[in-house]
Protein backbone atom coordinates (compact mmCIF):
# COMPACT_ATOMS: atom_id res chain seq x y z
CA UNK A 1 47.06 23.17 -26.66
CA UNK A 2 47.31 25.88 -24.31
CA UNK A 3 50.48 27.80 -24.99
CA UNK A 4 50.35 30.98 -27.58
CA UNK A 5 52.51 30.50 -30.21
CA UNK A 6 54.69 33.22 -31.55
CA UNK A 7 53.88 32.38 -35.57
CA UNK A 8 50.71 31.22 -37.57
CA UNK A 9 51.64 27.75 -38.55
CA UNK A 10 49.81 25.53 -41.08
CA UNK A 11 46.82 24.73 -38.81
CA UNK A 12 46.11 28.50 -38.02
CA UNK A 13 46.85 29.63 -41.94
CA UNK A 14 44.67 26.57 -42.81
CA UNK A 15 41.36 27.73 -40.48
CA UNK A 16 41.96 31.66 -41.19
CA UNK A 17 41.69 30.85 -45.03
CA UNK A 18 38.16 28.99 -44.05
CA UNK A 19 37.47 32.06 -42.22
CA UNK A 20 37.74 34.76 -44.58
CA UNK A 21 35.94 33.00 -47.00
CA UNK A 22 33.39 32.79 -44.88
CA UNK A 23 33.50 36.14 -43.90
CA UNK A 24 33.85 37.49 -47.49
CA UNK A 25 30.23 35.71 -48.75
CA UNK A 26 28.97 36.70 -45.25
CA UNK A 27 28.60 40.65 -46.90
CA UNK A 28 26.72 39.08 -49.72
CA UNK A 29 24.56 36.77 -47.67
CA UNK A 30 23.45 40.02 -45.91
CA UNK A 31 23.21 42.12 -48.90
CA UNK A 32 20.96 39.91 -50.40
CA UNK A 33 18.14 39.53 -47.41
CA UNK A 34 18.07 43.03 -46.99
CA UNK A 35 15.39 43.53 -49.02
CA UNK A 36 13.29 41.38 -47.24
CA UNK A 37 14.75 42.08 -43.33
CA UNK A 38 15.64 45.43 -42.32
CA UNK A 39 19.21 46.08 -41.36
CA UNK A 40 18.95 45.86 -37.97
CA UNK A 41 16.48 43.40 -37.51
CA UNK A 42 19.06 40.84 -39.24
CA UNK A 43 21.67 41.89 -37.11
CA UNK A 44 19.71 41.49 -34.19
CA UNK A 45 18.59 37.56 -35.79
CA UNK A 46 22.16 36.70 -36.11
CA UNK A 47 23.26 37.62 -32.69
CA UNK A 48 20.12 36.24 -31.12
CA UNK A 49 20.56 33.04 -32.91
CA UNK A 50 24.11 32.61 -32.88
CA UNK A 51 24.07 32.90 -28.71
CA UNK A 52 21.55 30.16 -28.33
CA UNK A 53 23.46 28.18 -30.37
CA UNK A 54 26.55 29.05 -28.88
CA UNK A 55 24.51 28.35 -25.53
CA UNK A 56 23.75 24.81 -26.25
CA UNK A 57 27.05 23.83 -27.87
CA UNK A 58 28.67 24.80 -24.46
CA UNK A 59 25.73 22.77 -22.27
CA UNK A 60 25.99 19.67 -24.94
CA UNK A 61 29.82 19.67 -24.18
CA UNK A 62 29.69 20.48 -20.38
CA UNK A 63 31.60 24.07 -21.04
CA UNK A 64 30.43 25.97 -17.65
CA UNK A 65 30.00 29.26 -18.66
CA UNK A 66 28.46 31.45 -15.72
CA UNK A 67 30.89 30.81 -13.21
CA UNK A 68 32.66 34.13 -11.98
CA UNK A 69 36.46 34.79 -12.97
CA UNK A 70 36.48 38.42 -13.60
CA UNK A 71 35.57 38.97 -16.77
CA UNK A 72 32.41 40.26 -16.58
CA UNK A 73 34.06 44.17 -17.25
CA UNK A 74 35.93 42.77 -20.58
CA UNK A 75 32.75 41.06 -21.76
CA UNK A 76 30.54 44.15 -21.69
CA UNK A 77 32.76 46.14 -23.42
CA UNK A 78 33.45 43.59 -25.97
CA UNK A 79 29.41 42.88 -26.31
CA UNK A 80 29.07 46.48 -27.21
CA UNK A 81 31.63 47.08 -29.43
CA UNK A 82 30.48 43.74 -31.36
CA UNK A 83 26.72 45.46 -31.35
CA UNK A 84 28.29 48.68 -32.43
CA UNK A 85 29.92 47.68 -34.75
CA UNK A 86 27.67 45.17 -36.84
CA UNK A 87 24.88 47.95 -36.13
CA UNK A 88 27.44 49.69 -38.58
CA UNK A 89 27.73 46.92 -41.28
CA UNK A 90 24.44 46.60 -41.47
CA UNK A 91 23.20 50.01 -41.57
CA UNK A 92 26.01 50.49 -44.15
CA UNK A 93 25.08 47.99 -46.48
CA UNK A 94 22.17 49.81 -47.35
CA UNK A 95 24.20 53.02 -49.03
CA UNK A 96 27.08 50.59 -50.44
CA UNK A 97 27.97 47.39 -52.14
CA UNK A 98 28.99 44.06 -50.10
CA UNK A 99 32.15 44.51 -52.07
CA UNK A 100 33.03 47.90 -50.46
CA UNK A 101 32.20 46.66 -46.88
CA UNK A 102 34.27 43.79 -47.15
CA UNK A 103 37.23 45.95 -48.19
CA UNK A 104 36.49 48.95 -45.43
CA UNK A 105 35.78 46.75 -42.37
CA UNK A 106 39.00 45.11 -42.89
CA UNK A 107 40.83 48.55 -41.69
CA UNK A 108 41.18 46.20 -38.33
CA UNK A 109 44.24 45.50 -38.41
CA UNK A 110 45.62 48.75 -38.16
CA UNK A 111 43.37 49.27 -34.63
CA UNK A 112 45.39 46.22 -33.49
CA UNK A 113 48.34 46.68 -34.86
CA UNK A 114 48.44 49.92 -33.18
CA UNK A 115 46.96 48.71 -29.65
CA UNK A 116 48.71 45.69 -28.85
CA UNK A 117 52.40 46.76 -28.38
CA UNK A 118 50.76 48.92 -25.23
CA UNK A 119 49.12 45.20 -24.00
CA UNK A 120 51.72 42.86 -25.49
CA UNK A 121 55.50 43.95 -26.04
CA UNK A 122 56.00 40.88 -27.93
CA UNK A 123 53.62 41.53 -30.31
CA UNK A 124 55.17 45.05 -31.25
CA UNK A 125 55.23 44.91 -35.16
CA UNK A 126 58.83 45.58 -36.92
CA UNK A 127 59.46 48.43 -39.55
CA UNK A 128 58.39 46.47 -42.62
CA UNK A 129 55.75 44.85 -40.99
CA UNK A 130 54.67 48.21 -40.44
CA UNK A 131 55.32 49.67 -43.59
CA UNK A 132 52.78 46.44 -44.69
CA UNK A 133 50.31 47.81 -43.05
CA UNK A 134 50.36 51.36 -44.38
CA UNK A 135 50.82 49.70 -47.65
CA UNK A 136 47.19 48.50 -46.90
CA UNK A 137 46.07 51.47 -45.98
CA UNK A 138 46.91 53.84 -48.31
CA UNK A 139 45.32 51.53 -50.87
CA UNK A 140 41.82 51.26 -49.22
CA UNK A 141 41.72 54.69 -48.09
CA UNK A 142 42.22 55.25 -51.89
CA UNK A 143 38.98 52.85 -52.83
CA UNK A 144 37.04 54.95 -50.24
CA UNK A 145 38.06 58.70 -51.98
CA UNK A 146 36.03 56.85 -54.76
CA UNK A 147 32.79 57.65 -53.17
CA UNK A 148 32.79 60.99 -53.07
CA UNK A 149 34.35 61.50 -56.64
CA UNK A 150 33.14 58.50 -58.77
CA UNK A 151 30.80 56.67 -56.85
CA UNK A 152 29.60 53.42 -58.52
CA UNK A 153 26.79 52.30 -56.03
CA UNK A 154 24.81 56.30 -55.50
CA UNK A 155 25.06 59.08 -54.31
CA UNK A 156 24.99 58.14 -50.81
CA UNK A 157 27.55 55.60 -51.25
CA UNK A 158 30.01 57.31 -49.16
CA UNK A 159 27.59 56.77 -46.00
CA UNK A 160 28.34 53.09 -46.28
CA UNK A 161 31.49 52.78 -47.14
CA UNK A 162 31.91 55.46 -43.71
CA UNK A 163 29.72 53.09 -41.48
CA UNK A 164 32.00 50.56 -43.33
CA UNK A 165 35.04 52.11 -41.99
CA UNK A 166 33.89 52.86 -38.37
CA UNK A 167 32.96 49.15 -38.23
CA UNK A 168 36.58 48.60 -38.66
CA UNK A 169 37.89 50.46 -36.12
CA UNK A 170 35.27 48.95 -33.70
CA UNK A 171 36.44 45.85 -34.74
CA UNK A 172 39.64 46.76 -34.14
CA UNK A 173 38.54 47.79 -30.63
CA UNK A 174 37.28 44.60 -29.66
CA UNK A 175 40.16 42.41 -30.19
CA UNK A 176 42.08 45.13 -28.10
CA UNK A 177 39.41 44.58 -25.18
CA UNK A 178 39.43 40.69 -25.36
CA UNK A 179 43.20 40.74 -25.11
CA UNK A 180 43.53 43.41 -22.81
CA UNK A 181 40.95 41.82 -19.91
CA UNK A 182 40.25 38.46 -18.38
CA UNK A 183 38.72 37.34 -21.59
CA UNK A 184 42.10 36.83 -22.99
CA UNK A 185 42.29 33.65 -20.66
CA UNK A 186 38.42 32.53 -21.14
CA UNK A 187 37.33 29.79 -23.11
CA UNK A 188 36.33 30.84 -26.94
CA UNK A 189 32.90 29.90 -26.19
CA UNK A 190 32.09 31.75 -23.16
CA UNK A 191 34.24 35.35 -25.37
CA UNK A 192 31.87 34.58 -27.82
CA UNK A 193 28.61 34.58 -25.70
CA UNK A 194 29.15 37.62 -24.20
CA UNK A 195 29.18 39.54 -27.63
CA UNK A 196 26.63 37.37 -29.44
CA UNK A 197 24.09 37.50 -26.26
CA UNK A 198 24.84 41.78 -25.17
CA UNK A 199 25.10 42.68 -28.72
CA UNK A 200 21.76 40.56 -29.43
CA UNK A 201 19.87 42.44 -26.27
CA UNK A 202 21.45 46.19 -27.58
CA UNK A 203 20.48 45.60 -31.67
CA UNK A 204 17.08 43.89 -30.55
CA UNK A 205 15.98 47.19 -28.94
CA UNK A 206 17.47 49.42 -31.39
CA UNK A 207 15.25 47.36 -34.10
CA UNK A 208 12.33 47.92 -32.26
CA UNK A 209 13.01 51.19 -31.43
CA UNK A 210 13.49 51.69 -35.59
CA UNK A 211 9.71 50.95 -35.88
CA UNK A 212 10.06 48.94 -39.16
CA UNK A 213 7.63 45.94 -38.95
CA UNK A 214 9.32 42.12 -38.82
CA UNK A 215 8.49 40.44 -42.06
CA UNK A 216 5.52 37.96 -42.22
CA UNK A 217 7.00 35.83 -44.53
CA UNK A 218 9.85 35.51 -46.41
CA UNK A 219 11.54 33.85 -49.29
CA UNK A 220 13.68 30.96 -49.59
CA UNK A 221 16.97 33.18 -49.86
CA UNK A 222 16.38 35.29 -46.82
CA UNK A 223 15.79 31.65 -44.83
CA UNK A 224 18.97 30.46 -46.27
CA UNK A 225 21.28 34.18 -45.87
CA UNK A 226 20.09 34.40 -42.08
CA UNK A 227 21.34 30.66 -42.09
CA UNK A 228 24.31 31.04 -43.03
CA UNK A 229 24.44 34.18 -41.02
CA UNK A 230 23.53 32.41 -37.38
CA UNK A 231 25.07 28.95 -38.17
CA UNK A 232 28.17 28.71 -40.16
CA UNK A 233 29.47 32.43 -39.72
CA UNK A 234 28.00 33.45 -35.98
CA UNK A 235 28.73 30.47 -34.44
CA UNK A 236 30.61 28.20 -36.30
CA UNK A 237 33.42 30.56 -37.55
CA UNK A 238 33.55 33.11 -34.64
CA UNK A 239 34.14 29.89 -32.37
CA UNK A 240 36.89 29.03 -34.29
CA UNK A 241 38.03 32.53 -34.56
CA UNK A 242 38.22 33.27 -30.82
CA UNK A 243 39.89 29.62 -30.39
CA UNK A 244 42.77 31.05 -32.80
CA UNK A 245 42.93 34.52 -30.84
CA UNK A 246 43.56 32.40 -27.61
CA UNK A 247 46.35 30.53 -28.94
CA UNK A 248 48.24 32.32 -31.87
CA UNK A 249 49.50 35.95 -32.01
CA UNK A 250 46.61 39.04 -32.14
CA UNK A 251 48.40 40.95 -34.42
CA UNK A 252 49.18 38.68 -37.19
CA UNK A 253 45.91 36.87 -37.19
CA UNK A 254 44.45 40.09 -37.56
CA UNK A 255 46.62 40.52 -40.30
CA UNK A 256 45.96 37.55 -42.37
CA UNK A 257 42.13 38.67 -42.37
CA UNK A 258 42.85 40.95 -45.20
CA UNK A 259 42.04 38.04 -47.35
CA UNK A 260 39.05 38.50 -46.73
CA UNK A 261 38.08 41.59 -49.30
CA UNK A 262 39.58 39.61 -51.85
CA UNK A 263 36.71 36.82 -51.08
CA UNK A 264 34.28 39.72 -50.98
CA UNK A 265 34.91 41.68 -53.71
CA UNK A 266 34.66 38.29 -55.74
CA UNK A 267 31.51 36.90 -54.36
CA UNK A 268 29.99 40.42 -54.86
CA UNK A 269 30.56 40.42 -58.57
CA UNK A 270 29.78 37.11 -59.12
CA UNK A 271 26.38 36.42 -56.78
CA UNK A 272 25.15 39.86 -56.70
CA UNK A 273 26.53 41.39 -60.10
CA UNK A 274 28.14 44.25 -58.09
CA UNK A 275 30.97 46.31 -60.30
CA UNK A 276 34.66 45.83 -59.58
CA UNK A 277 36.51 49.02 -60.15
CA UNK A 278 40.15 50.23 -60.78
CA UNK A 279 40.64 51.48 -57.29
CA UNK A 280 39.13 48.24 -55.65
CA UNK A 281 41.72 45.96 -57.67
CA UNK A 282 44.34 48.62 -56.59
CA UNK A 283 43.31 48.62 -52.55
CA UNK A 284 43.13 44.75 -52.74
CA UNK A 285 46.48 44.53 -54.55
CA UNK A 286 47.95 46.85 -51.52
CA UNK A 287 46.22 44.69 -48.94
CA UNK A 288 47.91 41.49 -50.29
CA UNK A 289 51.48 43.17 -50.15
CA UNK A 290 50.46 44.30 -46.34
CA UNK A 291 49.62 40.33 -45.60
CA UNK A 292 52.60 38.96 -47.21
CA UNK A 293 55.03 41.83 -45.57
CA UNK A 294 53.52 41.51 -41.94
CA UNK A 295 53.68 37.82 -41.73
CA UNK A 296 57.09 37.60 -42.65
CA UNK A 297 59.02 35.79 -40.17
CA UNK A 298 61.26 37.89 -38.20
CA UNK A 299 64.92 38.11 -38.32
CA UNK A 300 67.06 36.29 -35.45
């Protein structure tokens, strides 16, 4: 398949569900090394370890992925956004609960919804679909007024949950840079490389320059989070995601990932005991309303 489609049909709906699953435990995976491997020497593993294997899927296969087709510009920006960005998360996650992140990061959508009319006419969002998205929101920038008044992780809760935020936005950013430059027309593999291997390079210094030791050893549930960080999530499920981006509207897949607190928010109560509160029900309620209303189909 080659052609973008203009709706998610059941193959798309089918691997974004996998997806924010994935992405939802992916929070508590991290959360639960960190107190073994410092923030940004885990985001530095996953990167590291997700380009290699990204690397070899793409020699196994025969995928040439060094040959020169202009979008060397797109894939800096995109690596650095990518390192920015999960340079956030992690940091984050050490001031707020997986649960939180999960919810904040997923401000996204907005970025993109925003972004890609100025890129993509056809992907200009109608006045409900709109109205979907500040449905969302309103309902996580109501979770996030929770850490200043009420906050249920510390006192310093409202660093991570902003980190959480910002990593949003970035996120936001990079979809807007793949589909605005010659990675938009790149294979998923080589998109993916360029983030995994410049945001690897750009968190590896910044954990060095941190001058927190690597761990000598480490337990069998940091082996198995940093795993499931590099394998299934890094390259596994950011292949698949980029594959999707190619093929199926920006705008609505970014969308649909608003599952993906709803994953989180559940795996974070039930793996790491973290508390659900009244105004993370409410900003995952609102979130589910903004999916449903955005990917209705438009009127003829």
């Amino acid at each position: 398949m080659t052609a973008r489609k203009t709706h998610l049909d059941s193959l798309a709906i089918t691997c974004l569900v996998g997806c924010c699953l994935l992405w939802g435990l992916n929070q508590v995976a991290a959360k639960a090394a960190m107190p073994e491997v410092p923030a940004l020497q885990q985001a530095a593993a996953r990167s590291i370890g997700g380009a290699l294997l990204v690397w070899a899927w793409a020699a196994l296969r025969g995928i040439r992925l060094f040959e020169a087709d202009g979008s060397g510009r797109g894939g800096l920006l995109a690596g650095a956004l990518f390192a920015a960005e999960f340079g956030c998360i992690f940091l984050g996650l050490q001031f707020t609960s997986a649960s939180r992140m999960a919810v904040f990061i997923y401000l996204s959508p907005f970025v993109v919804a925003l972004g890609m009319p100025f890129i993509a006419r056809a992907e200009r969002l109608a006045p409900l679909q709109m109205a979907g998205l500040v449905a969302a929101f309103a309902g996580v920038a109501w979770a996030f007024a929770e850490g200043f008044t009420q906050p249920a992780v510390g006192k310093d809760q409202w660093i991570g949950d902003a980190l959480g935020v910002t990593a949003g936005v970035l996120w936001g950013a990079t979809t807007l840079a793949i589909r605005g430059s010659r990675l938009g027309s790149v294979g998923a593999e080589k998109t993916l490389l360029y983030q995994l291997a410049i945001s690897g390079v750009l968190l590896g210094a910044a954990a060095l320059a941190s001058g927190k030791p690597l761990p000598s050893t480490l337990s069998l549930l940091a082996w198995s989070s940093l795993g499931f960080q590099v394998v299934i999530v890094t390259f596994a499920s950011y292949l698949l995601w980029f594959w999707l981006m190619r093929h199926y509207p920006a705008t609505r897949l970014a969308s649909f990932t608003l599952l993906t607190p709803v994953f989180g928010l559940l795996m974070g109560a039930l793996l790491l005991g973290e508390p659900i509160t009244l105004r993370l029900v409410v900003a995952l309620l609102a979130v589910a309303a903004g999916i449903v209303l955005v990917n209705r189909p438009a009127r003829s």
